[in-house]
N, C-alpha and C. Protein backbone atom coordinates (compact mmCIF):
# COMPACT_ATOMS: atom_id res chain seq x y z
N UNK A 1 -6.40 0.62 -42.04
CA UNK A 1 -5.43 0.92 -41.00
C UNK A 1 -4.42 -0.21 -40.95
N UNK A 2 -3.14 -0.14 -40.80
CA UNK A 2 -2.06 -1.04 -41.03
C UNK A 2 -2.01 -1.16 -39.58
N UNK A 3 -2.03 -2.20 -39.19
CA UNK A 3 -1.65 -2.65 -37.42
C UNK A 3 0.14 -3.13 -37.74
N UNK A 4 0.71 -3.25 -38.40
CA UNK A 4 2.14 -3.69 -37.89
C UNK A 4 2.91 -2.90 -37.88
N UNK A 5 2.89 -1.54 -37.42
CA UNK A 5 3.11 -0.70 -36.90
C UNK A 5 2.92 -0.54 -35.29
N UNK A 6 1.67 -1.38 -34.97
CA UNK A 6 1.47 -1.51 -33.35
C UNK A 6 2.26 -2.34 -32.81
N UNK A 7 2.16 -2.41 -31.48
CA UNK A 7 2.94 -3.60 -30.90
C UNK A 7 2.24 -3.74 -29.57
N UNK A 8 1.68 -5.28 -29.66
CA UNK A 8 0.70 -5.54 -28.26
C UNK A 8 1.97 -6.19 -27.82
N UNK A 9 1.24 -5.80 -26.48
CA UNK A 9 2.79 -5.80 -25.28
C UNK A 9 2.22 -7.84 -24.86
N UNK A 10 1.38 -7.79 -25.02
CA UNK A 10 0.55 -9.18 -24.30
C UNK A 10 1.08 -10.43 -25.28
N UNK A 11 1.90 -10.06 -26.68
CA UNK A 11 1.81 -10.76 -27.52
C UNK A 11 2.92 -10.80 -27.51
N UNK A 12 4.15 -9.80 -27.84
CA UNK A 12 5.22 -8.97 -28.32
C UNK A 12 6.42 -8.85 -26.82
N UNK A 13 5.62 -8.79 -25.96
CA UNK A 13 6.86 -8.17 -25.01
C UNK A 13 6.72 -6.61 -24.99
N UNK A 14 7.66 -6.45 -23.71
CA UNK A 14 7.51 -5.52 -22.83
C UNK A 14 9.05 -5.18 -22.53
N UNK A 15 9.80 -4.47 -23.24
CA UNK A 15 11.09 -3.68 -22.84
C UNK A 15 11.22 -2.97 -21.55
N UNK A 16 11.16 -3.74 -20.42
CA UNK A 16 11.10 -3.30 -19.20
C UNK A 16 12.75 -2.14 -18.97
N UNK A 17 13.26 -2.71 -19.45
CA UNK A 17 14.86 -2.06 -18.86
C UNK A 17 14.47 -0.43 -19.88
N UNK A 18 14.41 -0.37 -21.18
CA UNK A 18 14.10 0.49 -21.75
C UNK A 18 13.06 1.62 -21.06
N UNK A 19 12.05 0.77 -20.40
CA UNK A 19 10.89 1.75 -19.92
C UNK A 19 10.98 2.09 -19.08
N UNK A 20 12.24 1.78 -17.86
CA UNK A 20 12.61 2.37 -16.63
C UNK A 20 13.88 3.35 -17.01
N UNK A 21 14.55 2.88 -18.18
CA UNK A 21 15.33 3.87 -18.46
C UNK A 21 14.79 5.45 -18.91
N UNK A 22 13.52 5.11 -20.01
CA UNK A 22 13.20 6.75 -20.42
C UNK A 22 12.64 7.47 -19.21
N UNK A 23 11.42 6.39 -18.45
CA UNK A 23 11.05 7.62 -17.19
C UNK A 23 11.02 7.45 -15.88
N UNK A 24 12.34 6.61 -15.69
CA UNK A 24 12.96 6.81 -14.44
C UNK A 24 14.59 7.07 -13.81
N UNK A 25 15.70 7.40 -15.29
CA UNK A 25 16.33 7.39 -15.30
C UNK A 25 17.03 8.74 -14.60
N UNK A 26 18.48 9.07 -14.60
CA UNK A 26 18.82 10.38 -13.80
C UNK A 26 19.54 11.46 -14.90
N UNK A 27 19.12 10.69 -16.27
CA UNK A 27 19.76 11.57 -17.14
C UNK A 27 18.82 12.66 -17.29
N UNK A 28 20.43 14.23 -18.14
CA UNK A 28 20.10 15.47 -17.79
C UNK A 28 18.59 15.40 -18.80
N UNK A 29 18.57 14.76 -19.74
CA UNK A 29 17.51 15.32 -20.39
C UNK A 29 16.06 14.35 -20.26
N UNK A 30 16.02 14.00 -19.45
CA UNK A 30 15.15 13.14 -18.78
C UNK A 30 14.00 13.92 -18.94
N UNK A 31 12.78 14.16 -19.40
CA UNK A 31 11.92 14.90 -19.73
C UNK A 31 10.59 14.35 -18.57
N UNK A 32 10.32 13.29 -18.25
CA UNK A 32 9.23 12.62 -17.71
C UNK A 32 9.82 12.55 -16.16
N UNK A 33 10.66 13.01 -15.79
CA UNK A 33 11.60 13.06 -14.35
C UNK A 33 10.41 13.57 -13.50
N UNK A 34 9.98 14.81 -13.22
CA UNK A 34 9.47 15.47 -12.76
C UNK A 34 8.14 14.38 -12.21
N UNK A 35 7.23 14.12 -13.99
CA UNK A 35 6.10 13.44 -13.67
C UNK A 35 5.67 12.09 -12.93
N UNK A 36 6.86 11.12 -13.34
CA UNK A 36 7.21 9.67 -12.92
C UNK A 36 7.99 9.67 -12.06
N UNK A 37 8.54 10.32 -11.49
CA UNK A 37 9.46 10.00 -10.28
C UNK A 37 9.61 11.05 -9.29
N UNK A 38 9.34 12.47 -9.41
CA UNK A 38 9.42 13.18 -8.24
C UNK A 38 8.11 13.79 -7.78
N UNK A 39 7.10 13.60 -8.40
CA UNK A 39 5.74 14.42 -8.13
C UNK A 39 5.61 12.86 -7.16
N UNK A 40 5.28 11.87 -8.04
CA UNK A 40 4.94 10.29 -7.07
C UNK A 40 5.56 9.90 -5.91
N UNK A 41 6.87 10.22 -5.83
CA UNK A 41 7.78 10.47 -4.50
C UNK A 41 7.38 11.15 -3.35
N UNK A 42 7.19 12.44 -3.48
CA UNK A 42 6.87 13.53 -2.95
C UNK A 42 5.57 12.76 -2.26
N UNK A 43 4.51 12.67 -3.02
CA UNK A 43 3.10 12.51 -2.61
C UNK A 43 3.20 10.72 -1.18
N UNK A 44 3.50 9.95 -2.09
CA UNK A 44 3.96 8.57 -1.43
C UNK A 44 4.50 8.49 -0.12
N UNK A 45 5.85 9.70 0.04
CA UNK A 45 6.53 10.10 1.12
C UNK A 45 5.66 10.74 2.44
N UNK A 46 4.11 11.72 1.65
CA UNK A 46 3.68 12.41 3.01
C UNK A 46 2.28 11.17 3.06
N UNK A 47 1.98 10.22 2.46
CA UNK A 47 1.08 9.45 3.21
C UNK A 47 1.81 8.23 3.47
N UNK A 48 2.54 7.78 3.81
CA UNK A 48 3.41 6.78 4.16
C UNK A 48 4.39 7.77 5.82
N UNK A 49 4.42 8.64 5.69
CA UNK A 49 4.70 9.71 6.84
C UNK A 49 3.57 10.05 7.74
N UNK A 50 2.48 10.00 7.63
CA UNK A 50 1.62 10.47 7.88
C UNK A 50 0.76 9.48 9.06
N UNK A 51 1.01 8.56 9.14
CA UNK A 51 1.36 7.39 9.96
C UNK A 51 -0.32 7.08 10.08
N UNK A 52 -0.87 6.76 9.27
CA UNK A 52 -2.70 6.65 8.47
C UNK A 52 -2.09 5.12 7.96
N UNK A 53 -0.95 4.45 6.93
CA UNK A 53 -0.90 3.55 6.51
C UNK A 53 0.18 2.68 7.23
N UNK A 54 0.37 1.81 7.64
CA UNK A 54 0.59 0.89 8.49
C UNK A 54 0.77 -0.67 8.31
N UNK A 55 1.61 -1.43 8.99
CA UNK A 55 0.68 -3.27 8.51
C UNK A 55 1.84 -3.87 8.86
N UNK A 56 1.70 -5.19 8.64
CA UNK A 56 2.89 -6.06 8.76
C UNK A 56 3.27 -6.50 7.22
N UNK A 57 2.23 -6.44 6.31
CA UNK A 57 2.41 -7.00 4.94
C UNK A 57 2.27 -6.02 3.75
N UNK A 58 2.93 -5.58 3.02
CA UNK A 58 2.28 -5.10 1.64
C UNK A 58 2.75 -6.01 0.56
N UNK A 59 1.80 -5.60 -0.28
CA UNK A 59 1.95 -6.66 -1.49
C UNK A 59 2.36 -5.61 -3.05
N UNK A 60 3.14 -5.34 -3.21
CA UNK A 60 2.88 -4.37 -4.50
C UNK A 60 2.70 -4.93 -6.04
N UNK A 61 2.04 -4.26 -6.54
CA UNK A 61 1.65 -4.46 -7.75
C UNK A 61 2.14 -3.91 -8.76
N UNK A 62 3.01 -3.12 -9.17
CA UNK A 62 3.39 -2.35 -9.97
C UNK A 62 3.98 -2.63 -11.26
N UNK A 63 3.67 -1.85 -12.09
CA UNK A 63 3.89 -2.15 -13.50
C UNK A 63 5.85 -1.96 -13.38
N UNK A 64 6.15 -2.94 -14.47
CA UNK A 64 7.61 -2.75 -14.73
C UNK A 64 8.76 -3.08 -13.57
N UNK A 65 9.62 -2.85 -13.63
CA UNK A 65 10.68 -3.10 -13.05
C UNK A 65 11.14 -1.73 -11.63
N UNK A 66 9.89 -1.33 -11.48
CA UNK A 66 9.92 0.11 -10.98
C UNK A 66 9.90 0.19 -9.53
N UNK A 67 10.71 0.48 -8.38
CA UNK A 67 11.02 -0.03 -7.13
C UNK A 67 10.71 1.48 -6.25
N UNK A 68 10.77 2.92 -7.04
CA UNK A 68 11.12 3.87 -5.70
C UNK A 68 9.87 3.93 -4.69
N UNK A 69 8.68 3.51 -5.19
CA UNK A 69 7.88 3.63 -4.22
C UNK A 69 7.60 2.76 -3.02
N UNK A 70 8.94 1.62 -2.65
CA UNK A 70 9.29 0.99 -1.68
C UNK A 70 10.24 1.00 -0.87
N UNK A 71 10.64 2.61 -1.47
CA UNK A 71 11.42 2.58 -0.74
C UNK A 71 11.04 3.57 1.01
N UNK A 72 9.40 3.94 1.20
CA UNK A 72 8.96 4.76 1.83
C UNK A 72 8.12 3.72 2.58
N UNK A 73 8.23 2.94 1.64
CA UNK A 73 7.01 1.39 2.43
C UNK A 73 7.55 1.07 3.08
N UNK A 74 8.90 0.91 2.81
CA UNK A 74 9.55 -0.26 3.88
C UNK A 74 9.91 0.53 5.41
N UNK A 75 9.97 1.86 5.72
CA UNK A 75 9.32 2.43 6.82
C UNK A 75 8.13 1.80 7.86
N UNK A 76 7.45 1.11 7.18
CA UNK A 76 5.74 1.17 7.18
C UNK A 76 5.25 -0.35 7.71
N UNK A 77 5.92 -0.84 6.51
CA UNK A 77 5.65 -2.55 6.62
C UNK A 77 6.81 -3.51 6.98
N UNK A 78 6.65 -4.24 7.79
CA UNK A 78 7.61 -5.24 8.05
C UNK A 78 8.29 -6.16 7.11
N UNK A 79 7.20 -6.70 6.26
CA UNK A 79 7.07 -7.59 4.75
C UNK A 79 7.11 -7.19 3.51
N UNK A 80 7.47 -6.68 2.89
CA UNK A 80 6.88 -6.66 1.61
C UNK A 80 6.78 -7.71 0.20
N UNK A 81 5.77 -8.20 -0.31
CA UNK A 81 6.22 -9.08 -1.72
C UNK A 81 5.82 -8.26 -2.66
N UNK A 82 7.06 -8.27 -3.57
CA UNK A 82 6.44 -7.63 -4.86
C UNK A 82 6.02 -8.73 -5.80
N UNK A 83 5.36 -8.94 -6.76
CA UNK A 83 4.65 -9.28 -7.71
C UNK A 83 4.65 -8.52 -9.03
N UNK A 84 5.77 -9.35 -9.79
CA UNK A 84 5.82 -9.28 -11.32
C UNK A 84 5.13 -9.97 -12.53
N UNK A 85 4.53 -9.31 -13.58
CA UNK A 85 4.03 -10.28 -14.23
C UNK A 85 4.85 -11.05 -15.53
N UNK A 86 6.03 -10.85 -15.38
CA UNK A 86 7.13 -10.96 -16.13
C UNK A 86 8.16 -11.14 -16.10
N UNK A 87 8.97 -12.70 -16.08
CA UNK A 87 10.76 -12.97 -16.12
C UNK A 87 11.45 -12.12 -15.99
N UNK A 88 11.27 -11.05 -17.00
CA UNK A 88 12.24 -10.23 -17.14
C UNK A 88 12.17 -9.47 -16.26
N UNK A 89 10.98 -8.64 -15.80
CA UNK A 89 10.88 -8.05 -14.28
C UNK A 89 11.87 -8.11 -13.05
N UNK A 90 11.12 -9.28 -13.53
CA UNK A 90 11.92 -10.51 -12.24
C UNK A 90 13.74 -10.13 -12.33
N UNK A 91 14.20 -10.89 -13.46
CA UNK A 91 15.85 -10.56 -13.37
C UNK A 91 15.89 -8.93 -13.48
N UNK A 92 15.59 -8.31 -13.96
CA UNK A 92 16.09 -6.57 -13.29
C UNK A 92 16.10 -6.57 -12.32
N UNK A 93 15.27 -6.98 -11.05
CA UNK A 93 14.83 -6.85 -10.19
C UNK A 93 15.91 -7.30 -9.01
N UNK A 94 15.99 -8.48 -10.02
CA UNK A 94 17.23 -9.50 -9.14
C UNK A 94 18.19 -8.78 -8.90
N UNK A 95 18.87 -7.93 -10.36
CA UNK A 95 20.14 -7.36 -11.10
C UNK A 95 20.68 -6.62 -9.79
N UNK A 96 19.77 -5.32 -9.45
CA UNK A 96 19.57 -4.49 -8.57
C UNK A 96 19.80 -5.03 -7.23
N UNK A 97 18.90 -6.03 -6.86
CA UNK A 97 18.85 -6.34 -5.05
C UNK A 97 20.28 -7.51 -4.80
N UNK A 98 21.07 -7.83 -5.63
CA UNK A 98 22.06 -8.38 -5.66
C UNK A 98 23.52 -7.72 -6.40
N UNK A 99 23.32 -6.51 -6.51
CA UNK A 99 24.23 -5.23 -6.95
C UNK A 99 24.84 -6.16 -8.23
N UNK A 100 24.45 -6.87 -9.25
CA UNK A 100 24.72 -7.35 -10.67
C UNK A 100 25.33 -6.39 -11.57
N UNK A 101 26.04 -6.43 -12.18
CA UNK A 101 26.47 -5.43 -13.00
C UNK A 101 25.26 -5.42 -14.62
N UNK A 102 24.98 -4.28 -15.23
CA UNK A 102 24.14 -3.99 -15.45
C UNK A 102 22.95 -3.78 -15.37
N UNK A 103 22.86 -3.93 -13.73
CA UNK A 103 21.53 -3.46 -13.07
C UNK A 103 21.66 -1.62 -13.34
N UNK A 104 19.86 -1.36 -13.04
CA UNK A 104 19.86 -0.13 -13.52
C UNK A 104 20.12 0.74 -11.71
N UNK A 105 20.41 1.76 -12.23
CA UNK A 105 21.09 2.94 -10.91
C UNK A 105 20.15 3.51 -10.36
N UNK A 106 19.68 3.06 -9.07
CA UNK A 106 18.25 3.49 -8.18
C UNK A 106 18.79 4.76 -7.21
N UNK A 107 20.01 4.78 -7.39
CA UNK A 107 20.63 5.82 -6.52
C UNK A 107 20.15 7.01 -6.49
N UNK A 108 19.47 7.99 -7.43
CA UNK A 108 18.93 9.06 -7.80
C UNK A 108 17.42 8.87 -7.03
N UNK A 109 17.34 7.94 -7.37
CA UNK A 109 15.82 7.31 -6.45
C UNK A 109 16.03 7.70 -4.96
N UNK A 110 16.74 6.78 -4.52
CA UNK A 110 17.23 6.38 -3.01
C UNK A 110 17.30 7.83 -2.57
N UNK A 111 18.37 9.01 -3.15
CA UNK A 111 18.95 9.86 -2.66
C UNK A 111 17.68 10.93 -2.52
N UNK A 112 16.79 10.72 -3.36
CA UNK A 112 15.75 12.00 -3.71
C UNK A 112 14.49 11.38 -2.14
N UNK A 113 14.73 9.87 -2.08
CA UNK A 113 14.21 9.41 -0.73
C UNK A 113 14.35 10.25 0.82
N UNK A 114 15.40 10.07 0.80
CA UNK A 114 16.46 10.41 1.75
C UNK A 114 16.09 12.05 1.81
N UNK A 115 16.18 12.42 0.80
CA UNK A 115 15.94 13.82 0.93
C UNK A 115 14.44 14.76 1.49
N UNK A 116 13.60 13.66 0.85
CA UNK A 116 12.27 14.24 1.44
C UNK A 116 12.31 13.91 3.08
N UNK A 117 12.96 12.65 3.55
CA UNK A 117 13.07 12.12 4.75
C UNK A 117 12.96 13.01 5.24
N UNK A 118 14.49 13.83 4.89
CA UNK A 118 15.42 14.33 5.90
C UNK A 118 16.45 13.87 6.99
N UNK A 119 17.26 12.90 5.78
CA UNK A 119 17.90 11.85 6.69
C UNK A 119 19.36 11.84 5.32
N UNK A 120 20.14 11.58 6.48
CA UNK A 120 21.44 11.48 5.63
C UNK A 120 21.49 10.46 4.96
């Protein structure tokens, strides 16, 4: 079996901007849309609504550079820290919460938020 064909992410890196682009992006042919971003939305939205989860602190853990599921927290929790395991995380992250140019477009996110809300 030829391994240099693989690529360990632990060794190699982790194309964070790439991996939020294929399955979280708002393009038409976005194939993973449905699975990664609106089924997880949907679900996130009615137990974060549901007024069962609560606190002054959350801590998130999440793989990648991937933000929409805070955007239902912050309803919820007063605090939040996220926790990256990766620089690069980190500056996307930055890119975005400081409107940087070539930050990636959460707007499709935000708006599909808003929508389950029911809030302008």
């Amino acid at each position: 079996m030829n391994s240099a064909r693989y690529k360990f992410y632990h060794i190699h890196g982790v194309d964070f901007r790439d991996y939020i682009d294929t399955f979280f992006s708002n393009k038409e042919d976005m194939i993973y849309g449905e699975d990664s971003l609106k089924f997880p939305m949907a679900h996130l939205h009615y137990q974060f609504s549901s007024g069962q989860i609560a606190g002054t602190l959350l801590i998130d853990i999440s793989i990648g550079s991937v933000l929409h599921q805070l955007f239902f927290a912050s309803n919820c929790f007063k605090e939040i820290v996220v926790l990256k395991f990766n620089e690069k995380c980190i500056m996307e992250l930055t890119r975005w919460l400081h409107d940087r140019t070539g930050a990636f477009d959460w707007t499709h996110a935000s708006a599909a938020a808003v929508e389950l809300e029911g809030k302008r």
